[in-house]
Protein backbone atom coordinates (compact mmCIF):
# COMPACT_ATOMS: atom_id res chain seq x y z
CA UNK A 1 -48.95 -14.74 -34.58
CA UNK A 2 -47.45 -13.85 -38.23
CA UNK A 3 -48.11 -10.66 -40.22
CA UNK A 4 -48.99 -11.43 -43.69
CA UNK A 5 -49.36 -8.50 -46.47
CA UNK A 6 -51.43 -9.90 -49.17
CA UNK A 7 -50.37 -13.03 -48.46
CA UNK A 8 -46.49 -12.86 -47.72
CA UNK A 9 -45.72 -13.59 -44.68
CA UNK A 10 -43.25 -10.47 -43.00
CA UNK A 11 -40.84 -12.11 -40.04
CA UNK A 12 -40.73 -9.99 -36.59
CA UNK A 13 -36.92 -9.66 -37.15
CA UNK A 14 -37.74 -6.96 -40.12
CA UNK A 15 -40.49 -4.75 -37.93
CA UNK A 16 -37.48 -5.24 -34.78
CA UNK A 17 -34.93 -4.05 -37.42
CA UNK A 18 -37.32 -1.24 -37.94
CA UNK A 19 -37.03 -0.20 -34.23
CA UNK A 20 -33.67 -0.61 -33.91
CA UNK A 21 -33.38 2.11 -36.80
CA UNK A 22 -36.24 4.96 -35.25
CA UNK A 23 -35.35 4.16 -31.41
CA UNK A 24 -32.79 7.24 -31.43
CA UNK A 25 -34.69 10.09 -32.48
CA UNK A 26 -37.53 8.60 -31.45
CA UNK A 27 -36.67 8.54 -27.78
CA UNK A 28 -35.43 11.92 -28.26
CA UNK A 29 -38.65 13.17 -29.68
CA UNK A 30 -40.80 11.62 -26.89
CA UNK A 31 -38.59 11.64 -23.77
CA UNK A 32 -41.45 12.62 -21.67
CA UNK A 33 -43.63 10.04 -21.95
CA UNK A 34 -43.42 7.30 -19.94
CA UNK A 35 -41.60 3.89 -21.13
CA UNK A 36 -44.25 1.52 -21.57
CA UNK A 37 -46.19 3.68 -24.01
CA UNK A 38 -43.08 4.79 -26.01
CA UNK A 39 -42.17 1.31 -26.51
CA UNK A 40 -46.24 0.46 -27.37
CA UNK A 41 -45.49 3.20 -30.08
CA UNK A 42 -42.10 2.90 -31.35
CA UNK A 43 -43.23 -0.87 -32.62
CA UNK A 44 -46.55 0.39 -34.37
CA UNK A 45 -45.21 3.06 -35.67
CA UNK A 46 -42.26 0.72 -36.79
CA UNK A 47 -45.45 -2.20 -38.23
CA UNK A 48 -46.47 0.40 -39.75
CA UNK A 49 -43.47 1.30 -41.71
CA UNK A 50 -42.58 -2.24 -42.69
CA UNK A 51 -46.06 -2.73 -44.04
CA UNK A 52 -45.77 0.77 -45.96
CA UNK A 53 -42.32 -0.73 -47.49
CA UNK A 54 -43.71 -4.01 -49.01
CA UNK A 55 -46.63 -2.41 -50.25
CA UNK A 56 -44.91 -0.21 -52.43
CA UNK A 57 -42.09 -3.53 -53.31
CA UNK A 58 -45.33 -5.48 -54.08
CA UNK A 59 -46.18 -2.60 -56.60
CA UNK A 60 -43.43 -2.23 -57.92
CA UNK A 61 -42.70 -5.93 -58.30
CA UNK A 62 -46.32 -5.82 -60.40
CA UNK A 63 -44.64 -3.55 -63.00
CA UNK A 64 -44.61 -5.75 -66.29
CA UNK A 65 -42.05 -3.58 -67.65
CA UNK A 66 -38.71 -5.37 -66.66
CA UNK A 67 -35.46 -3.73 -65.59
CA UNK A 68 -32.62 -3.94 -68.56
CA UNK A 69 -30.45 -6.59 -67.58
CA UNK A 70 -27.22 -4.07 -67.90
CA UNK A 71 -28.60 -1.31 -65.33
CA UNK A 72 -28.28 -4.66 -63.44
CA UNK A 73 -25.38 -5.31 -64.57
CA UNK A 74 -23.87 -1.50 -63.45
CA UNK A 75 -25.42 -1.57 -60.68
CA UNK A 76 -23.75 -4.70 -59.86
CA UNK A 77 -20.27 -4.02 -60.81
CA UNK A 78 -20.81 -0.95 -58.92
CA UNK A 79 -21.85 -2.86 -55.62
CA UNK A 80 -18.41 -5.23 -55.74
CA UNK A 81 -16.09 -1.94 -56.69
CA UNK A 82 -17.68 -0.18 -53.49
CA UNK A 83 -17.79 -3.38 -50.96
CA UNK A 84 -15.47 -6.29 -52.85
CA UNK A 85 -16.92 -9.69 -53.60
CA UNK A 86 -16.70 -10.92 -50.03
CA UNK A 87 -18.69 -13.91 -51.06
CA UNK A 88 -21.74 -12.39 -51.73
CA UNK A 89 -24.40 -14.94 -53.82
CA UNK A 90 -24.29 -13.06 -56.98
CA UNK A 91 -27.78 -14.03 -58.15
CA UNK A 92 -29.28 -13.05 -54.60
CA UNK A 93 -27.45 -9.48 -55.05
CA UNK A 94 -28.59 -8.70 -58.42
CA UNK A 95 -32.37 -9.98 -57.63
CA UNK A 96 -31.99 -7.12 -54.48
CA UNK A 97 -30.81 -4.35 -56.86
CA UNK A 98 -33.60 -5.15 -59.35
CA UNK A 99 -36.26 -4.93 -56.58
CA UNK A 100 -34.51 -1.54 -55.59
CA UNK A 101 -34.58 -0.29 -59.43
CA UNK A 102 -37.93 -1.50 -59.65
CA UNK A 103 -38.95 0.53 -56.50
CA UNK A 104 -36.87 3.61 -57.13
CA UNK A 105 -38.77 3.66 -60.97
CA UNK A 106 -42.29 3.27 -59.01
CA UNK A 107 -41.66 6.23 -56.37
CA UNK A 108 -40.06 8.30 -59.76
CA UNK A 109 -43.36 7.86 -61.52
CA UNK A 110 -45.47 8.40 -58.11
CA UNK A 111 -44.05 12.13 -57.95
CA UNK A 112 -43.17 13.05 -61.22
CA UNK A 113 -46.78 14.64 -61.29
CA UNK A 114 -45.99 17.31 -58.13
CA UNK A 115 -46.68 20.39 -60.17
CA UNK A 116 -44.97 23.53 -60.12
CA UNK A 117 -45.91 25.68 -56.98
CA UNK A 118 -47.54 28.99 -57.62
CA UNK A 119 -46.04 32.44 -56.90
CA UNK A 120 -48.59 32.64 -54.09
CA UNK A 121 -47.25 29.26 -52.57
CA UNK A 122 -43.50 30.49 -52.82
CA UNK A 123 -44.09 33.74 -50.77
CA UNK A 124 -45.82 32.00 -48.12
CA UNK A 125 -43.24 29.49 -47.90
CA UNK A 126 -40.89 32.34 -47.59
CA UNK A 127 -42.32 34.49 -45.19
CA UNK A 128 -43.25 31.32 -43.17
CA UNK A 129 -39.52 30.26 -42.83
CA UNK A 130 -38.46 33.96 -42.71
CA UNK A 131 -35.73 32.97 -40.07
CA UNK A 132 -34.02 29.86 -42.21
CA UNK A 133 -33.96 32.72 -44.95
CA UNK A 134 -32.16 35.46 -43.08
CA UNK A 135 -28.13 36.42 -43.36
CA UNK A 136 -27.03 36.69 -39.83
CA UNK A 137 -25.03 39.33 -37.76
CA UNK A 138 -21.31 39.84 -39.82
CA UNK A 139 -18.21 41.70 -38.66
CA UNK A 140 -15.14 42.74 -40.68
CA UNK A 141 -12.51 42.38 -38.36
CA UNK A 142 -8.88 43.08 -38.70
CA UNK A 143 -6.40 41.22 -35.61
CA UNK A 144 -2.77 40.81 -34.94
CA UNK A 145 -2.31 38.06 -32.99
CA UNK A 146 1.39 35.83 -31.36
CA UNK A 147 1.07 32.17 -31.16
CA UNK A 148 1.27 30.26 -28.25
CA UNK A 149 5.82 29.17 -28.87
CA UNK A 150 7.38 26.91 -25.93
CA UNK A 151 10.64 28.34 -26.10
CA UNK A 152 8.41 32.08 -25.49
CA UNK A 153 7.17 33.14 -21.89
CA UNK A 154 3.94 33.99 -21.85
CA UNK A 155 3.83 37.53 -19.96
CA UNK A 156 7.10 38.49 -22.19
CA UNK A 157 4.45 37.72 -25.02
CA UNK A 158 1.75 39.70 -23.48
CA UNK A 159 3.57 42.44 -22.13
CA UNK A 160 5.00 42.79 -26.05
CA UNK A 161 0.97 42.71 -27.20
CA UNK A 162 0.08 45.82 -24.58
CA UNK A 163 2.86 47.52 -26.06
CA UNK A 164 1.64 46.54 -29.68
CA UNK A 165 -1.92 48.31 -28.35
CA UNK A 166 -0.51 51.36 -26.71
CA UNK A 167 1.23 52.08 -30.35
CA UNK A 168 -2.67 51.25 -32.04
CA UNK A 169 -4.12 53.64 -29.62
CA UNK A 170 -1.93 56.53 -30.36
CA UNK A 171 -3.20 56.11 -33.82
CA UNK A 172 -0.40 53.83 -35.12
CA UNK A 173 -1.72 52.48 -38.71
CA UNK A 174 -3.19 48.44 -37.74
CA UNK A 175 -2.83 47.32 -41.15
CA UNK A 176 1.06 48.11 -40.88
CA UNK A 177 1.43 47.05 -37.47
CA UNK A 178 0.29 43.87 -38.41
CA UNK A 179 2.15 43.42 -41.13
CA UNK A 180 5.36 44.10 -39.25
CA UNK A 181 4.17 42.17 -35.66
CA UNK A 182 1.46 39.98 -36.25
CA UNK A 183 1.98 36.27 -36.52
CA UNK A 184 -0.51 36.25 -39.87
CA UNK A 185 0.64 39.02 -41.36
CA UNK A 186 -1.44 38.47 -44.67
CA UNK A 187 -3.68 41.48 -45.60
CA UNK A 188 -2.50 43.07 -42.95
CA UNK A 189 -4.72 41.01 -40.21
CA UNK A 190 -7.85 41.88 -42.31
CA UNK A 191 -10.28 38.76 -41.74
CA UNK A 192 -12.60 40.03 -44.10
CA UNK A 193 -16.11 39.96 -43.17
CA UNK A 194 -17.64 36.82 -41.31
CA UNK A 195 -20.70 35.46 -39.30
CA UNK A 196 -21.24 33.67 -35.84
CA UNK A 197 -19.60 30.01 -35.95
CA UNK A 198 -16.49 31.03 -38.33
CA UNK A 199 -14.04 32.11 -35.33
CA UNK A 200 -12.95 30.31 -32.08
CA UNK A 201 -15.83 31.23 -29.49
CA UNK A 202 -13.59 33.17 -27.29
CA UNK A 203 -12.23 35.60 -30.36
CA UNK A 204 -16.25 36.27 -31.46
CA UNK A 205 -17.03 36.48 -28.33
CA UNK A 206 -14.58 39.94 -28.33
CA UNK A 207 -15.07 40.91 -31.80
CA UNK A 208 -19.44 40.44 -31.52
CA UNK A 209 -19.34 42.87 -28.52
CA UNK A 210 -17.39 45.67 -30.34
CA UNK A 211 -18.83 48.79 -31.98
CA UNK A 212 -16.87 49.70 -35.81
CA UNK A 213 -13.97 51.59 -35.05
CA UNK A 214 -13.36 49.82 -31.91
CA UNK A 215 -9.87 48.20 -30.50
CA UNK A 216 -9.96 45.74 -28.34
CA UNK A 217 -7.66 45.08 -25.19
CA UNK A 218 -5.61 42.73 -25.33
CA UNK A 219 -7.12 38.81 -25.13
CA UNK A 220 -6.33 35.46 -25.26
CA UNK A 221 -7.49 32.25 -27.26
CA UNK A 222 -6.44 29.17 -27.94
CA UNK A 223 -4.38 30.40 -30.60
CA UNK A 224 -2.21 32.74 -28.66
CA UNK A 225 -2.35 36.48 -27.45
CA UNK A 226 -4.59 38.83 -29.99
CA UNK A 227 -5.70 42.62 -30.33
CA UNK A 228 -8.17 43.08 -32.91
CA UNK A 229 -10.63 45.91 -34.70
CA UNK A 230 -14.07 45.96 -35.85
CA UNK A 231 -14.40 48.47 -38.52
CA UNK A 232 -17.95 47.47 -40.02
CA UNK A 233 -20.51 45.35 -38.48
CA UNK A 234 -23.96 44.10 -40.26
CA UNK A 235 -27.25 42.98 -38.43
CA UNK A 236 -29.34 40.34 -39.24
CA UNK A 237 -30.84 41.10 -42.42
CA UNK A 238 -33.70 39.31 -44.76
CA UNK A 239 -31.90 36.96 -47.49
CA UNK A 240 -33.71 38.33 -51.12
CA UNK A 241 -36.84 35.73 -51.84
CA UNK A 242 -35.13 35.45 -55.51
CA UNK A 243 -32.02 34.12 -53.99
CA UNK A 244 -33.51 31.27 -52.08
CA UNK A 245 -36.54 31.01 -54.92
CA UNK A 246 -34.61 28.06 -56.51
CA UNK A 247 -34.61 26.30 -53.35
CA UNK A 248 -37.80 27.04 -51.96
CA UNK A 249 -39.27 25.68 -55.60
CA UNK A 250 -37.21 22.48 -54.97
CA UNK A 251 -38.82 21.75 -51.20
CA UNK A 252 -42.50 22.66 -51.95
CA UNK A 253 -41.83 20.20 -54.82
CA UNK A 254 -40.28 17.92 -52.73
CA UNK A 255 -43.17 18.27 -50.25
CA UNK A 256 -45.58 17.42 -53.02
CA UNK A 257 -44.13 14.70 -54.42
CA UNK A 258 -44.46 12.98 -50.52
CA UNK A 259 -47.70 14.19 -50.49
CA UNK A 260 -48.34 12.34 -53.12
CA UNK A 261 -46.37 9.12 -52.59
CA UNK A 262 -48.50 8.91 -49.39
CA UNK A 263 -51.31 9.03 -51.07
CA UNK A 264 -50.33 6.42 -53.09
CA UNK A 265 -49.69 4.20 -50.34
CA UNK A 266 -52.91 4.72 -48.35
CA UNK A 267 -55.06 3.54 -51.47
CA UNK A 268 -52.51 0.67 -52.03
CA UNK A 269 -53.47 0.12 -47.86
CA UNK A 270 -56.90 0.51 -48.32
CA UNK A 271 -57.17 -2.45 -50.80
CA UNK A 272 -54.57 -4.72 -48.94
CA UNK A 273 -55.44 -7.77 -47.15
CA UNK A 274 -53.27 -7.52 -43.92
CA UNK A 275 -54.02 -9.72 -41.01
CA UNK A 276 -52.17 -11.53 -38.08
CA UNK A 277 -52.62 -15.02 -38.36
């Protein structure tokens, strides 16, 4: 059995190539069901996609309004600058980049009608993804810190640190004390502010737990031996809806311009002849 799409035939190797490209997330997705059925649905779901493809090519391809020869022509120089000649059958490759153009011109046209969402449709969007639109726990943290040095022993390093914090804790100024001990003396240790996922693990790890105003004991990282101070911290806190407005406007749009591309395809579906044969 062959699948034909209005009449062209479509070979099994493009609908395998098709599973070969969802099989990842697609066994990620659906780990719990069992094998036979994910494989049942990983190849229609695949069919489905390949069919989907050349009904939008065949569209396209219906478009009496040619592609000018020298967008080709870029495109083509463009294609041997990025991957060399290698043999490639010239003809074949610029037939391939004029279906592409083609295609690309077809799905431009498809969802250049998307409108504009509402006001209404912006603040739902943003109060539905409040937690993708939210500025996350920050600390400003100051830290003097030694490096790990071969030719240093470690306790002799540590030892030094304690006595660095005993000086801290009898109200020695930080900012000088790292200037004069610290290994990154710049600023004087002040890190500036900074979220979760900026800093080795085991330094936020110290610095997250701390109250402003706070020194810590001495620790140890990957980086060497380190005291450090929290002098402001910042909770989670809402991002303003007209700083993300720009970007919420581009994914509803986005969002409507598949909307409407799929609706496209289901009446280009719905007036196919597809059959097995």
């Amino acid at each position: 059995m062959a699948l034909y799409v209005n009449g062209e035939k479509i070979g099994e190797e493009a609908i395998q190539a098709e599973v070969e490209k969802l099989r990842p997330d697609y066994e990620r997705v659906f780990a719990d069901k069992p094998q036979a059925e994910r494989q049942k649905q990983l190849y229609e779901w695949s069919r489905e996609n390949v069919i989907e493809a050349v009904l939008l090519r065949q569209a396209a391809s219906r478009d009496e309004k040619g592609v000018p020869s020298e967008a080709i022509d870029r495109a083509y120089q463009q294609f041997v600058s990025q991957n060399g000649d290698k043999g490639a059958d010239e003809e074949q490759v610029k037939a391939e980049i004029e279906h592409r153009l083609r295609l690309e011109r077809l799905i431009k046209k498809v969802t250049a009608g998307a409108r504009e969402p509402s006001e209404k449709e912006i603040r739902r969007y943003y109060d539905k993804n409040a937690d993708r639109f939210t500025i996350g726990e920050s600390v400003r943290a100051w830290h003097i810190v030694k490096h790990h040095k071969p030719d240093v022993d470690g306790d002799d390093m540590k030892s030094r640190m304690q006595e660095i914090l005993n000086e801290l804790r009898s109200e020695a100024d930080f900012g000088e004390m790292a200037r004069k001990h610290s290994d990154c003396p710049e600023n004087g240790g002040d890190l500036g502010y900074f979220g979760r996922g900026r800093m080795v693990a085991e330094f936020e790890n110290v610095v997250f737990a701390m109250e402003p105003g706070q020194i810590s004991d001495v620790f140890k990282t990957e980086f060497g031996y380190h005291i450090a101070v929290v002098t402001d911290k910042k909770p989670d806190m809402p991002c303003p809806l007209e700083d993300v407005r720009e970007l919420i406007v581009r994914e509803l749009k986005a969002q409507a311009g598949q909307k409407a591309l799929e609706k496209f395809i289901d009446r280009e579906k719905a007036k196919a002849v597809i059959e097995e044969k």
